[in-house]
Structure formats: structure tokens, C-alpha cells
PDB file of N, CA and C in Angstrom:
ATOM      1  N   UNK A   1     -15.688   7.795  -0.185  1.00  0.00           N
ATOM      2  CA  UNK A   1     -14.557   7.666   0.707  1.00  0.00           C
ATOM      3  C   UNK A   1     -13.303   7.371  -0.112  1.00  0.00           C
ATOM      4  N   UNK A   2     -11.727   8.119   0.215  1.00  0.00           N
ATOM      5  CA  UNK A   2     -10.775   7.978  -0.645  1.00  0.00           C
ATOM      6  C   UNK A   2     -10.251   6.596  -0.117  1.00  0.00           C
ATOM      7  N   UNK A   3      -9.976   5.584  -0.584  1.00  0.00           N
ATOM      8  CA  UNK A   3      -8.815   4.602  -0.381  1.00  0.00           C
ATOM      9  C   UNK A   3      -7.465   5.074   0.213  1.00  0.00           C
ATOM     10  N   UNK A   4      -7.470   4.350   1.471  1.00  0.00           N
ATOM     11  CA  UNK A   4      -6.108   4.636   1.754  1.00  0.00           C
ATOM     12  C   UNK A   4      -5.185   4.735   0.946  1.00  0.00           C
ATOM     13  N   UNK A   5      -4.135   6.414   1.285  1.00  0.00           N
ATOM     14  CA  UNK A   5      -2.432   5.987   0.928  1.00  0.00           C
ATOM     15  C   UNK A   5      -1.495   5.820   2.111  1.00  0.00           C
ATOM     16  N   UNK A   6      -0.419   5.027   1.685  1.00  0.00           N
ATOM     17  CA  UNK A   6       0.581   4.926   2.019  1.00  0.00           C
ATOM     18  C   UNK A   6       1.763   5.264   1.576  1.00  0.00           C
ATOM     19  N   UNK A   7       2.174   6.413   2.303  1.00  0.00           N
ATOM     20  CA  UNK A   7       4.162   6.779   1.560  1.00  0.00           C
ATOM     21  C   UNK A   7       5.005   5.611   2.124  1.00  0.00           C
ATOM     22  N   UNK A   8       5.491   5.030   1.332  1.00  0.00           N
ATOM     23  CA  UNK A   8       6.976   4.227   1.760  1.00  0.00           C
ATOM     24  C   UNK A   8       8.334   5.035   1.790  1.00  0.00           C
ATOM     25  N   UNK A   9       8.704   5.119   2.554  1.00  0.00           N
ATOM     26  CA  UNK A   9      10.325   6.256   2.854  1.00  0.00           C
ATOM     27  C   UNK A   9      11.250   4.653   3.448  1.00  0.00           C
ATOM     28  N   UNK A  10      12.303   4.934   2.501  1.00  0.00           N
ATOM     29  CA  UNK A  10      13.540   4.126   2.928  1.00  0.00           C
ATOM     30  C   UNK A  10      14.223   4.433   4.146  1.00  0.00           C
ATOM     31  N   UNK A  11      15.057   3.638   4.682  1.00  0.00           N
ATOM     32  CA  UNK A  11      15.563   3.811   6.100  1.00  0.00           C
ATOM     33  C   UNK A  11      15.788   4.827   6.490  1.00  0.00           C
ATOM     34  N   UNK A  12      16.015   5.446   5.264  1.00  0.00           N
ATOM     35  CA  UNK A  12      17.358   7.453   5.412  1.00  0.00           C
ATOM     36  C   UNK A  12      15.925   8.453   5.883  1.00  0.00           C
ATOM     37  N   UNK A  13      14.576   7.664   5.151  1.00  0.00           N
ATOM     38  CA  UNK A  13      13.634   9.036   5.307  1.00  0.00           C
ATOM     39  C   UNK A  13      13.237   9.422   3.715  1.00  0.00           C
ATOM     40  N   UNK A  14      13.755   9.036   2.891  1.00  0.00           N
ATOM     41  CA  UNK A  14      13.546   8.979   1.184  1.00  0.00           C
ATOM     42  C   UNK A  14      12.405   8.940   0.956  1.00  0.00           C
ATOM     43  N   UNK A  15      11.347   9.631   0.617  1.00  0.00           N
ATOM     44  CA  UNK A  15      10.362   8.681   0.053  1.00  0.00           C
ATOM     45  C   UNK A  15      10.260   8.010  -0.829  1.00  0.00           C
ATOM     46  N   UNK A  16      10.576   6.806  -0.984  1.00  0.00           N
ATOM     47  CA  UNK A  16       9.942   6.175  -2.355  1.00  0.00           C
ATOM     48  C   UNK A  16       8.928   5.604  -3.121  1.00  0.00           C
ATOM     49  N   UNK A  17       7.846   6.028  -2.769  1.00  0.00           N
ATOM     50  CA  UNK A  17       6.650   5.532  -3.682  1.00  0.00           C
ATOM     51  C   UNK A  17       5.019   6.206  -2.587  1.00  0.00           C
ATOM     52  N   UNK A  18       4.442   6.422  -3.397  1.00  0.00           N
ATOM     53  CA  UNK A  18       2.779   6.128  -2.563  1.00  0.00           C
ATOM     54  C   UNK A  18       2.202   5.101  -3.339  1.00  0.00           C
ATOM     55  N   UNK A  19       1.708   4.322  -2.116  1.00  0.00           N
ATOM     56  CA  UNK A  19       0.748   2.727  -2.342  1.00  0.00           C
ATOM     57  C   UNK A  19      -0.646   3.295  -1.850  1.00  0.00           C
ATOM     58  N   UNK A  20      -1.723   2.868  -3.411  1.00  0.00           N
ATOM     59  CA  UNK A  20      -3.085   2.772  -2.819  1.00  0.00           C
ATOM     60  C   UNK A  20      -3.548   1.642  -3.652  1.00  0.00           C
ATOM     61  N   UNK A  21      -4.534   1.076  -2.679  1.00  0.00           N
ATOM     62  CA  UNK A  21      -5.542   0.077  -3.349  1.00  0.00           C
ATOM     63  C   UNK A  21      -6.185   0.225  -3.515  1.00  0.00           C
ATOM     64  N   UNK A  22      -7.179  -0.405  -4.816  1.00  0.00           N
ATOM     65  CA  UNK A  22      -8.130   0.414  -5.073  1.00  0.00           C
ATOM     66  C   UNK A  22      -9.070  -0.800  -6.001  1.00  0.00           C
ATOM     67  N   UNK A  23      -9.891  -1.754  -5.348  1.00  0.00           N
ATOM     68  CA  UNK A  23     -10.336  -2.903  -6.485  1.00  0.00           C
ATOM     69  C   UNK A  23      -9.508  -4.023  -6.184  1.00  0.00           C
ATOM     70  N   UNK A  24      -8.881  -3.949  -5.015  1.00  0.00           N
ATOM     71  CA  UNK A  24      -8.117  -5.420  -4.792  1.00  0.00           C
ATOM     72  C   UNK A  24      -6.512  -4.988  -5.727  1.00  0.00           C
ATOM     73  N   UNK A  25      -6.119  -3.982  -5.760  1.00  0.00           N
ATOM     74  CA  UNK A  25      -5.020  -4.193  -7.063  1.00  0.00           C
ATOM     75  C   UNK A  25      -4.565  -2.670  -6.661  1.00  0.00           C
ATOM     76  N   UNK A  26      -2.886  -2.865  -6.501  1.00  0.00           N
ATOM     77  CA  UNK A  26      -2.248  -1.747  -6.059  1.00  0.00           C
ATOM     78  C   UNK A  26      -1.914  -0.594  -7.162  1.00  0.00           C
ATOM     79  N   UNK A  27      -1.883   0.741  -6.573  1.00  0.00           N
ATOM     80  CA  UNK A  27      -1.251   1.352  -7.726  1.00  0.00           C
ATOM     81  C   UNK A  27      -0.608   2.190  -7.086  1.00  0.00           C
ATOM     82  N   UNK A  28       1.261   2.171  -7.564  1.00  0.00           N
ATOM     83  CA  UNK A  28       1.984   2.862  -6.762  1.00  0.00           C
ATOM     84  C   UNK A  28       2.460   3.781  -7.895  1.00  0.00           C
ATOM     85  N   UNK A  29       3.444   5.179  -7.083  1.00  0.00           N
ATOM     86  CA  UNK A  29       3.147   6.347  -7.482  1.00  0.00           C
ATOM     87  C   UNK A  29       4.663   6.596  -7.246  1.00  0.00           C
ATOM     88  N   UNK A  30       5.652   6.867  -7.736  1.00  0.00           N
ATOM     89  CA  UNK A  30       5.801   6.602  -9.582  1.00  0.00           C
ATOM     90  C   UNK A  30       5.453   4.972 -10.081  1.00  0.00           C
ATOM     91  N   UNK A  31       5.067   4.570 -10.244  1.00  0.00           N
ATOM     92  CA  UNK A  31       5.482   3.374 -11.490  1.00  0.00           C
ATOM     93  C   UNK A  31       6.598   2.536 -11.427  1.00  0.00           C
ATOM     94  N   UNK A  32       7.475   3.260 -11.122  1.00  0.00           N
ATOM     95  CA  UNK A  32       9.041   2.827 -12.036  1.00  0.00           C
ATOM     96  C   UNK A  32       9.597   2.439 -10.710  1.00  0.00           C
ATOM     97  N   UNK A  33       9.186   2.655  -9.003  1.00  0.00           N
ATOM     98  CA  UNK A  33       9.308   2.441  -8.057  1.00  0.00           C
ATOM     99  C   UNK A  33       8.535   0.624  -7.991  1.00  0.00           C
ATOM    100  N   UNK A  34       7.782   0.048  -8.065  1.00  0.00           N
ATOM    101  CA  UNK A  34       7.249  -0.785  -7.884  1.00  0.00           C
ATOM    102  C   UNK A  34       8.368  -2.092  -7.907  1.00  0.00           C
ATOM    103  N   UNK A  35       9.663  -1.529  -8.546  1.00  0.00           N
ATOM    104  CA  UNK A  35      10.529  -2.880  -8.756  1.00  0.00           C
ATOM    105  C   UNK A  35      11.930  -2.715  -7.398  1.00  0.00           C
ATOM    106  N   UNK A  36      11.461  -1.520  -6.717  1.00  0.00           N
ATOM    107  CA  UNK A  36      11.947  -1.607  -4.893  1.00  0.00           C
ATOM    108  C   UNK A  36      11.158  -2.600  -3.927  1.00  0.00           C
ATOM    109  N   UNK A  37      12.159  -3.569  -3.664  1.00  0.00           N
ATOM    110  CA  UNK A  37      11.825  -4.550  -2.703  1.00  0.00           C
ATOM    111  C   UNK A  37      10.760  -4.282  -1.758  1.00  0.00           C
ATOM    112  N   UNK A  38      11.035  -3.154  -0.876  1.00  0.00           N
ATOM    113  CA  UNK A  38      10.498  -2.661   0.088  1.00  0.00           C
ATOM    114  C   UNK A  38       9.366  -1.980  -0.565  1.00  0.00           C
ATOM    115  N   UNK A  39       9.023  -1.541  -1.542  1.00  0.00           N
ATOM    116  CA  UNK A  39       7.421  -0.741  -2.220  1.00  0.00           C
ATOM    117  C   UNK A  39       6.765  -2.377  -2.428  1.00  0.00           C
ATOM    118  N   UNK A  40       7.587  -3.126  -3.411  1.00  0.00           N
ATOM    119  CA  UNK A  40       6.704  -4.614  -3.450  1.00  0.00           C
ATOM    120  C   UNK A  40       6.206  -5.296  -2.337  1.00  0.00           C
ATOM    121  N   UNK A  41       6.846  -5.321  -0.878  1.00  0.00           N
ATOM    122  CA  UNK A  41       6.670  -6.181  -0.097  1.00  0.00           C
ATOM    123  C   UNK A  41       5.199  -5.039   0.455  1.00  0.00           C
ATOM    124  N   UNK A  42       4.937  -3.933   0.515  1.00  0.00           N
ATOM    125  CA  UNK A  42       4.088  -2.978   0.996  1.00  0.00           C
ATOM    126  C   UNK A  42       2.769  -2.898   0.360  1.00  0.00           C
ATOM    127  N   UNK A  43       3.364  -2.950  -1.411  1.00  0.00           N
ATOM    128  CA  UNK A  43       2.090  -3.451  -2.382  1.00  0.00           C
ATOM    129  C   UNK A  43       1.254  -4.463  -2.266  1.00  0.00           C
ATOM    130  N   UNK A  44       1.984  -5.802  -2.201  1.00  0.00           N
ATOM    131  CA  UNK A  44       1.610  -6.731  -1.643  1.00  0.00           C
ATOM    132  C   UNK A  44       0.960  -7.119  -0.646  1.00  0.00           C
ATOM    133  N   UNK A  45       1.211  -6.569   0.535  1.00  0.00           N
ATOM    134  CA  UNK A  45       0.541  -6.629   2.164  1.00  0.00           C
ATOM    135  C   UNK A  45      -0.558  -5.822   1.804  1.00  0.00           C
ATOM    136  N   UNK A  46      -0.653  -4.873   1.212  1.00  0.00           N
ATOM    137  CA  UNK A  46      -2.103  -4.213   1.377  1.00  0.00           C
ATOM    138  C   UNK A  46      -2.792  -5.025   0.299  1.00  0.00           C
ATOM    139  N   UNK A  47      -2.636  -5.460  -0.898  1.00  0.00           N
ATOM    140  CA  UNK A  47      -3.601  -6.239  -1.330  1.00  0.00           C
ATOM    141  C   UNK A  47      -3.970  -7.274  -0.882  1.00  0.00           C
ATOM    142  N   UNK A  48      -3.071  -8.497  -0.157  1.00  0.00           N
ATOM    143  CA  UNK A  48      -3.767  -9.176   0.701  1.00  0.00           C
ATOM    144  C   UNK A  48      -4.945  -8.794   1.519  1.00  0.00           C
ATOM    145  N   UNK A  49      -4.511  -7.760   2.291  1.00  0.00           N
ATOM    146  CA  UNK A  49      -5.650  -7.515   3.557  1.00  0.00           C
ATOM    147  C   UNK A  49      -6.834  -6.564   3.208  1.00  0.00           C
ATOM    148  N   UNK A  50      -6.452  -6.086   1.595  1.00  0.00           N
ATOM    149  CA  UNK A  50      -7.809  -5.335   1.324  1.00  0.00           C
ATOM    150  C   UNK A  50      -9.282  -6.060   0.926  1.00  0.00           C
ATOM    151  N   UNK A  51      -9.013  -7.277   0.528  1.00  0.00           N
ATOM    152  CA  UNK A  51     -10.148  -8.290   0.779  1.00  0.00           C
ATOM    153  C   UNK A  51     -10.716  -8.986   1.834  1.00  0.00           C
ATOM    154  N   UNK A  52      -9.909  -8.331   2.578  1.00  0.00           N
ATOM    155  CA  UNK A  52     -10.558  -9.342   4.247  1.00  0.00           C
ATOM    156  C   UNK A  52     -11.352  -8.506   4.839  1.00  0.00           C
ATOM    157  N   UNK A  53     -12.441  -9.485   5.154  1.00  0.00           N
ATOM    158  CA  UNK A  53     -13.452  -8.532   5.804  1.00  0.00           C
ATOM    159  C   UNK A  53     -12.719  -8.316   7.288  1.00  0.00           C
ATOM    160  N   UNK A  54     -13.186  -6.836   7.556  1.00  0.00           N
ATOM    161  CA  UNK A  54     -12.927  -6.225   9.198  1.00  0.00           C
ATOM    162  C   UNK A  54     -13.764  -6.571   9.875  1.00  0.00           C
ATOM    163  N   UNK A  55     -13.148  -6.749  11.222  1.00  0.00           N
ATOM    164  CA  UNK A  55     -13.929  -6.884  12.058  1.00  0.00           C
ATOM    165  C   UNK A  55     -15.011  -6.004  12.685  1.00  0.00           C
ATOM    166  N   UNK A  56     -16.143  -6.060  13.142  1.00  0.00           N
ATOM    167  CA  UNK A  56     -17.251  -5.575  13.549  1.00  0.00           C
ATOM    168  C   UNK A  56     -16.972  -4.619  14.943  1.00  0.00           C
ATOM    169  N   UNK A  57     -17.410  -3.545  15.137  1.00  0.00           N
ATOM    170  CA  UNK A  57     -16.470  -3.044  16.461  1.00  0.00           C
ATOM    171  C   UNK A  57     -17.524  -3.453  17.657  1.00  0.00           C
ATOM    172  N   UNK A  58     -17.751  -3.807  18.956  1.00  0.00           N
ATOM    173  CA  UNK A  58     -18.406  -4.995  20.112  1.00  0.00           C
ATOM    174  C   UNK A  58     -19.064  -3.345  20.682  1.00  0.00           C
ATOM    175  N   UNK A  59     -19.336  -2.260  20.392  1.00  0.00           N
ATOM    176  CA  UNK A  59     -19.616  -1.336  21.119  1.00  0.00           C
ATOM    177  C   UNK A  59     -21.283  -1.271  21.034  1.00  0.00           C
TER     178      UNK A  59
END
């Protein structure tokens, strides 16, 4: 199974970066993007929640 991506696009529609996790630890796409506020705050949120276990679905 591939690890989620995520494109981050700035307000205008820009894209600036793809975020995947992969091992608890982000890797965004370019590189040189990772020091945009908005790619860090995105990097960040998915490594938090990629260690949390999901919930079980009640079906």
C-alpha cells in the first residue's frame, strides 16, 4: 500500500510542495520547500497523527 500524499497549494492555488510519511518522518517534494510555514505546519500534522492508532470501524 502507497503512503499517503498530500499537495499543499498556497492561497492563489500554487502548489508548493507534496507531503508523504513514510516511518513516522516526512518527506516533502522539493526539499527546499520544507522552510514554507504552511508545508511545515502540514509536515508536522501528519507526523503527529501517523503514529496514532485508528480507530476500529463498529460495522
Amino acid at each position: 500500500m502507497e503512503p499517503p500524499v498530500v499537495t499543499v497549494r498556497a492561497p492563489d492555488g500554487t502548489r508548493l510542495a507534496d507531503v508523504t510519511v513514510e516511518g513516522g518522518h516526512a518527506r516533502i517534494d522539493p526539499p527546499d520547500a520544507a522552510s514554507h510555514p504552511l508545508v511545515a505546519a502540514v509536515a508536522g500534522q501528519m507526523e503527529r497523527t501517523a503514529t496514532r492508532p485508528r480507530p476500529r470501524p463498529s460495522c
